[in-house]
Protein backbone atom coordinates (compact mmCIF):
# COMPACT_ATOMS: atom_id res chain seq x y z
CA UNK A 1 194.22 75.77 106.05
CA UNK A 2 195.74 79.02 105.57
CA UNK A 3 192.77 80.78 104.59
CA UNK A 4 190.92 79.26 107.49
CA UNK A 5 193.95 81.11 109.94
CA UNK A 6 193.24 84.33 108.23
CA UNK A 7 189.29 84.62 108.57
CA UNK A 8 190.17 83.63 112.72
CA UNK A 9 191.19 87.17 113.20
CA UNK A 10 192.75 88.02 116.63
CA UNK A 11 190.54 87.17 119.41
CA UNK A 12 191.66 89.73 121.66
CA UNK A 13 190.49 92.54 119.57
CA UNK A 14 187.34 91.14 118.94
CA UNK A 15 186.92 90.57 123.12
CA UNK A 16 188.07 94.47 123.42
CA UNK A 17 185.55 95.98 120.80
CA UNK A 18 182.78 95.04 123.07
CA UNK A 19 183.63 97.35 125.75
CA UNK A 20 183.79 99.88 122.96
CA UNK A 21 180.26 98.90 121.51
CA UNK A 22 178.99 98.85 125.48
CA UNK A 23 180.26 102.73 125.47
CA UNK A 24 178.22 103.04 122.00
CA UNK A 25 175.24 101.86 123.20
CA UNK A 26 174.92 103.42 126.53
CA UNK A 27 173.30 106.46 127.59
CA UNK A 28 176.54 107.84 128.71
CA UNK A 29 179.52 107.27 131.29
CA UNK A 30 179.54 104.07 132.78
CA UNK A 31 181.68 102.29 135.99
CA UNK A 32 184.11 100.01 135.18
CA UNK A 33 181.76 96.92 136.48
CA UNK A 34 179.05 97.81 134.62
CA UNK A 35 180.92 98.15 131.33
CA UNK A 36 182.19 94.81 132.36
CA UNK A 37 179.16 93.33 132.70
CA UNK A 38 177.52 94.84 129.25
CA UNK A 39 180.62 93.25 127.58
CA UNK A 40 180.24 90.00 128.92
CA UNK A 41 183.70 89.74 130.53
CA UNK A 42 185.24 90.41 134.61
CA UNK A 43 185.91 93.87 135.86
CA UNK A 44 189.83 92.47 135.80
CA UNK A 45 190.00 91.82 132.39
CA UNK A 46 187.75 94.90 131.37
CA UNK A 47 190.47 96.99 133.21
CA UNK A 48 193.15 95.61 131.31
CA UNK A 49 191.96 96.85 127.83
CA UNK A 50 190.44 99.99 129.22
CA UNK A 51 194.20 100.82 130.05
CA UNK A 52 195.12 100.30 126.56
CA UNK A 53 192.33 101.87 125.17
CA UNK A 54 193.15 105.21 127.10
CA UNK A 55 196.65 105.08 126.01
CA UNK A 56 195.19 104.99 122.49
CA UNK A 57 192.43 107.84 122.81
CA UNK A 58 189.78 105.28 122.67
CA UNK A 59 188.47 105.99 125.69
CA UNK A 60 188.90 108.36 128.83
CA UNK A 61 187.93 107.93 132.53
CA UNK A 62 186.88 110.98 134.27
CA UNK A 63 188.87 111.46 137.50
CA UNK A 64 186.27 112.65 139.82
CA UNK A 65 183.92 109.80 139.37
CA UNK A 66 186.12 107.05 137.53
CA UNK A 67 183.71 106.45 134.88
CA UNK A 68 184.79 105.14 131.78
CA UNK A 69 183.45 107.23 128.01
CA UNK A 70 184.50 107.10 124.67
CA UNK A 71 187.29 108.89 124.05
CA UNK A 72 188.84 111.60 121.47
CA UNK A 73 190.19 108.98 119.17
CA UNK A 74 186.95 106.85 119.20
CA UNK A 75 185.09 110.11 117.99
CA UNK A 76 187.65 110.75 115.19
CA UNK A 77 186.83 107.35 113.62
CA UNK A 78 183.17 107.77 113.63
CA UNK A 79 183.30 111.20 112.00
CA UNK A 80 185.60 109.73 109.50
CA UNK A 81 183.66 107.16 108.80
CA UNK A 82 180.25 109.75 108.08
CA UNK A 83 181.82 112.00 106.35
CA UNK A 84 182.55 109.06 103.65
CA UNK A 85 178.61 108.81 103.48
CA UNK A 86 177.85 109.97 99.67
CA UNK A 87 175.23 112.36 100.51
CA UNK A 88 177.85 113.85 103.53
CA UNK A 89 180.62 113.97 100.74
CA UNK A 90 178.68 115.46 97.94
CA UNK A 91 176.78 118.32 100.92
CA UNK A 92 180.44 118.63 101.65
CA UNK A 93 181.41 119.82 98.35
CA UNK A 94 178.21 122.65 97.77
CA UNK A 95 178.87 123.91 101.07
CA UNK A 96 181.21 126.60 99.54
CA UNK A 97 179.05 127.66 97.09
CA UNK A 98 175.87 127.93 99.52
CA UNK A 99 177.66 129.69 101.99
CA UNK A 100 178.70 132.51 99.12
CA UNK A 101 175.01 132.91 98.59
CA UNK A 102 173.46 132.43 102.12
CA UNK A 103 176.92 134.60 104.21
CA UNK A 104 176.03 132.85 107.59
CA UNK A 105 177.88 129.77 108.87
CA UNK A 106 176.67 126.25 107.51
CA UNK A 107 176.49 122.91 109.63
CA UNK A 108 175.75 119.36 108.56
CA UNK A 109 174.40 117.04 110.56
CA UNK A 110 173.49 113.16 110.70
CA UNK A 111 171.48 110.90 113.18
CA UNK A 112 174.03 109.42 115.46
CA UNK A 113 173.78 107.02 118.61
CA UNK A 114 172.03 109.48 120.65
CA UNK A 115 170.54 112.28 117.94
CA UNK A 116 171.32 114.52 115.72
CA UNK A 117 174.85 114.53 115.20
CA UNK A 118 177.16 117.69 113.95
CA UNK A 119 179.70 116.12 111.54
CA UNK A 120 180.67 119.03 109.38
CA UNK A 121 181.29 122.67 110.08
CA UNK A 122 182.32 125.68 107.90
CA UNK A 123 182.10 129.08 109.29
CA UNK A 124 181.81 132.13 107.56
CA UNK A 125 183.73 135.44 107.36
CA UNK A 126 181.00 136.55 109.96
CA UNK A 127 180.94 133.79 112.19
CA UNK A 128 179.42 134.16 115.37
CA UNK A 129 180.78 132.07 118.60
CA UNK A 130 178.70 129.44 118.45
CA UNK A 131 180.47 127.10 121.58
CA UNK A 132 179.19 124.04 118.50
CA UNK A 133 181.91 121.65 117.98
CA UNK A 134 182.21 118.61 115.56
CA UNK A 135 180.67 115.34 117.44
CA UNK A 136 177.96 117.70 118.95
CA UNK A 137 174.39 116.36 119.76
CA UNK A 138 171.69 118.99 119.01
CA UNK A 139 168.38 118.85 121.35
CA UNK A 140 165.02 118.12 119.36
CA UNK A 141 162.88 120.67 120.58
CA UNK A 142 165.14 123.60 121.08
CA UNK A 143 167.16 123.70 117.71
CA UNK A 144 166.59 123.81 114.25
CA UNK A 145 169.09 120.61 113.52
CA UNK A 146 166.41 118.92 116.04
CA UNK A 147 163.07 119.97 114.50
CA UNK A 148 164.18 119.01 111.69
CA UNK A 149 165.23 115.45 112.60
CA UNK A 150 162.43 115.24 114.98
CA UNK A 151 159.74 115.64 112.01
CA UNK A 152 160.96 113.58 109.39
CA UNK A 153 162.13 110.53 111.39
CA UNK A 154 159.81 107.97 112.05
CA UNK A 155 158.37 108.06 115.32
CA UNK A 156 159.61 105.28 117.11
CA UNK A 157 163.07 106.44 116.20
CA UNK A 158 162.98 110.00 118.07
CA UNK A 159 160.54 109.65 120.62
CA UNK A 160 162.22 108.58 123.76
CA UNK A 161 165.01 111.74 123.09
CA UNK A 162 160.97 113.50 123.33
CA UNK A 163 159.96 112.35 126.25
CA UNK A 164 162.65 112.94 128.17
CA UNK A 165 162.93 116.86 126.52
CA UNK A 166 159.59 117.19 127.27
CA UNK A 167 160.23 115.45 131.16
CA UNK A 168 162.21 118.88 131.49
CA UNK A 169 160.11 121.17 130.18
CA UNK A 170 158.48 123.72 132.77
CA UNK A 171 155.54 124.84 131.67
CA UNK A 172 155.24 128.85 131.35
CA UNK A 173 159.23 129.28 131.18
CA UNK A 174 159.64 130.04 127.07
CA UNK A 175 156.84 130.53 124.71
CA UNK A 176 159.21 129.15 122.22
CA UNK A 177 159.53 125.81 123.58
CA UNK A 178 156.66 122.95 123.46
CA UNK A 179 155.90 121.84 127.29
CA UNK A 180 153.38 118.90 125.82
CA UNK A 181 152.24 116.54 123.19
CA UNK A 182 149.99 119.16 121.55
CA UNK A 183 152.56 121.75 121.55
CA UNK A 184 154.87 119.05 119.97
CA UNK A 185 152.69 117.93 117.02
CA UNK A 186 152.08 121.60 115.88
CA UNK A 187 155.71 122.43 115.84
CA UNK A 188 156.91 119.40 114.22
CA UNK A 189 153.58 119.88 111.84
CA UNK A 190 154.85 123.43 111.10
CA UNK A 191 158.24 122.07 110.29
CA UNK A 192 156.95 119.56 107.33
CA UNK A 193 154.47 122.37 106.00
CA UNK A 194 157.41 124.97 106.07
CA UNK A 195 159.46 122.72 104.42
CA UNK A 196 162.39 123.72 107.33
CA UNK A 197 162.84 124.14 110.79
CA UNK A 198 163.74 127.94 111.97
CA UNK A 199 164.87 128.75 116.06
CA UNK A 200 164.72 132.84 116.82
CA UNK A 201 167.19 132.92 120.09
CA UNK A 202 166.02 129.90 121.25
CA UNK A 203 169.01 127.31 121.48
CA UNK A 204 171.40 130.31 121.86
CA UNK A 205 170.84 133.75 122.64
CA UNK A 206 171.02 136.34 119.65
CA UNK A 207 171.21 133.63 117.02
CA UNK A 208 168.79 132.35 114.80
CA UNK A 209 168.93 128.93 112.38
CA UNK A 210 167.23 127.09 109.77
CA UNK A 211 167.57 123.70 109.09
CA UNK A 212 166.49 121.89 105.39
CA UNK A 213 166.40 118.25 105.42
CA UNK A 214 167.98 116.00 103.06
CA UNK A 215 166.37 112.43 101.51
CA UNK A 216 167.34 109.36 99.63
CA UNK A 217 166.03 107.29 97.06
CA UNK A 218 163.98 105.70 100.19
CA UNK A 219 161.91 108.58 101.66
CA UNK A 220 164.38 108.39 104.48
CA UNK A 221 165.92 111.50 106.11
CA UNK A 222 169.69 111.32 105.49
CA UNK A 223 171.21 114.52 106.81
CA UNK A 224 170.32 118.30 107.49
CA UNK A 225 171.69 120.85 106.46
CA UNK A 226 171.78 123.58 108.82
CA UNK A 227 172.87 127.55 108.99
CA UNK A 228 173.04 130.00 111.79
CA UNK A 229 173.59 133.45 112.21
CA UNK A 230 173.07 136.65 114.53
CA UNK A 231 169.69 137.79 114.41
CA UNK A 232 170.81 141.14 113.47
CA UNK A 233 172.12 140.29 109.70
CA UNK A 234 170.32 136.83 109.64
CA UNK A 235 166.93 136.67 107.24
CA UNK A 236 164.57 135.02 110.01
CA UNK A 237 161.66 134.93 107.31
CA UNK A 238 160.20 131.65 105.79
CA UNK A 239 160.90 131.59 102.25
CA UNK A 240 163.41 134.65 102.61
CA UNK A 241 167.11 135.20 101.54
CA UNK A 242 168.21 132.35 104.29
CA UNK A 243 165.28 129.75 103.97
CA UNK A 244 165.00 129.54 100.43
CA UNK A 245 168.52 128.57 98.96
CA UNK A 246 168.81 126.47 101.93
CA UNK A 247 165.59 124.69 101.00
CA UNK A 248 166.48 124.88 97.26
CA UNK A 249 170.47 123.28 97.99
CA UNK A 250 168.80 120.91 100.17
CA UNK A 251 166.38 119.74 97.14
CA UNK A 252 168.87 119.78 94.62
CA UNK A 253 171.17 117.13 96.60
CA UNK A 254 168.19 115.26 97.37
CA UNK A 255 167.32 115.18 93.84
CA UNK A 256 171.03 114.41 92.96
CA UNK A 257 170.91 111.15 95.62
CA UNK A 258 167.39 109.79 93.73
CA UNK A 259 165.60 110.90 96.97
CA UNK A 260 161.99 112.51 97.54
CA UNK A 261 160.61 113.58 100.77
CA UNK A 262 158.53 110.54 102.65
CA UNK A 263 155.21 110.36 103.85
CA UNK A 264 154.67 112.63 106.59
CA UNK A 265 155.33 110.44 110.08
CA UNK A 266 152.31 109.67 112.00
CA UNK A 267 151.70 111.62 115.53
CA UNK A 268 154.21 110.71 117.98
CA UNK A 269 152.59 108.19 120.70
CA UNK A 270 151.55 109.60 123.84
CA UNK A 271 153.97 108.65 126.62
């Protein structure tokens, strides 16, 4: 039947979005045969759509060590595709009106394949170079965008991105960066208490953030919204003329999307 011809699709595309979803679900890079193999399909005939799929933007091999990533195009469609979130749209549309009150450059982020994700920047007449750029993923431990995500997600979620920030850690280096569990648990406590999460030249030197986080009708952390300045003209105290219309924007939308904080996360596992 004629419907039956329409719901068959085209094979070959289906066959060639696996190599994409192996990309998606990797850790990063990969060689061509094991791409192949996490798609299911020869290294011959995982060549032949790879070619395609460069010619398209949908992927990229890097020349030095011929590993295959996803490329510019692939990272155009999945920003697309969050900004259409509602609570991505509707932070979208504030953002103009928070950054007339707040002066520092504002940031939206979401929880992506492999953490939090920047999908939305707007910088302001005082921007500082930042070296952020859409698609960015923000570490846990050492930014605000992080904390943020780190405290309110549930534990399962975040903690192997933990482990392996705290697998780098050397002890003694920065006082402003947790080297264990304990350190960890206070930090993210702070975070929930404070009601934000706040780096003092920490990620970047001379800049300071806050991030507010951002629920549905769920409990579930949805987005953060995020601002940065220099430490010079930026407010670093809690509840001051940075933290508390970010807090207070961030409650509003997640009043406006029927949301409400959740229930504090339990401790992240020991690994």
């Amino acid at each position: 039947m004629p419907m039956d011809k329409e719901r068959a699709g085209i094979q070959s595309v289906e066959v060639g979005f696996a190599l994409l979803e192996g990309l998606t679900h990797s850790s990063g890079p990969l060689m061509l045969k094991d791409l192949a193999a996490a798609a299911g399909m020869s290294a011959a005939k995982a060549h032949r759509y790879l070619v395609s799929f460069q010619r398209l933007g949908l992927v990229v091999q890097d020349s030095r060590s011929a590993r295959y990533d996803l490329g510019p195009a692939a990272l155009r469609l999945g920003l697309a595709a969050l900004e259409r979130l509602d609570a991505v749209r509707l932070a979208r549309e504030r953002m103009p009106a928070l950054m007339e009150t707040i002066g520092h450059t504002l940031a939206l982020a979401v929880w992506g394949n492999h953490g939090p994700t920047i999908v939305h920047w707007e910088e302001s007449p005082q921007a500082i170079t930042a070296n952020l750029r859409l698609g960015d993923v923000m570490p846990l431990l050492a930014s605000a965008t992080g904390r943020c995500f780190a405290a309110h997600l549930p534990a399962p979620l975040v903690e192997p991105l933990l482990q392996a920030e705290l697998a780098r850690a050397v002890p003694g280096l920065r006082s402003d960066l947790p080297t264990d569990r304990a350190g960890v648990e206070a930090l993210l406590a702070e975070v929930r208490t404070r009601g934000s999460a706040r780096v003092v030249d920490t990620l970047l030197p001379g800049v300071v953030a806050f991030c507010a986080p951002v629920f549905d009708s769920d409990g579930h952390l949805v987005l953060g919204i995020t601002t940065l300045g220099p430490a010079g003209t930026f407010d670093t105290a809690w509840g001051g003329a940075i933290d508390a219309p970010l807090q207070a924007a961030a409650a509003q939308l997640s009043h406006d999307l029927g949301g409400r904080p959740a229930v504090a996360p339990p401790a992240h596992a020991a690994p």
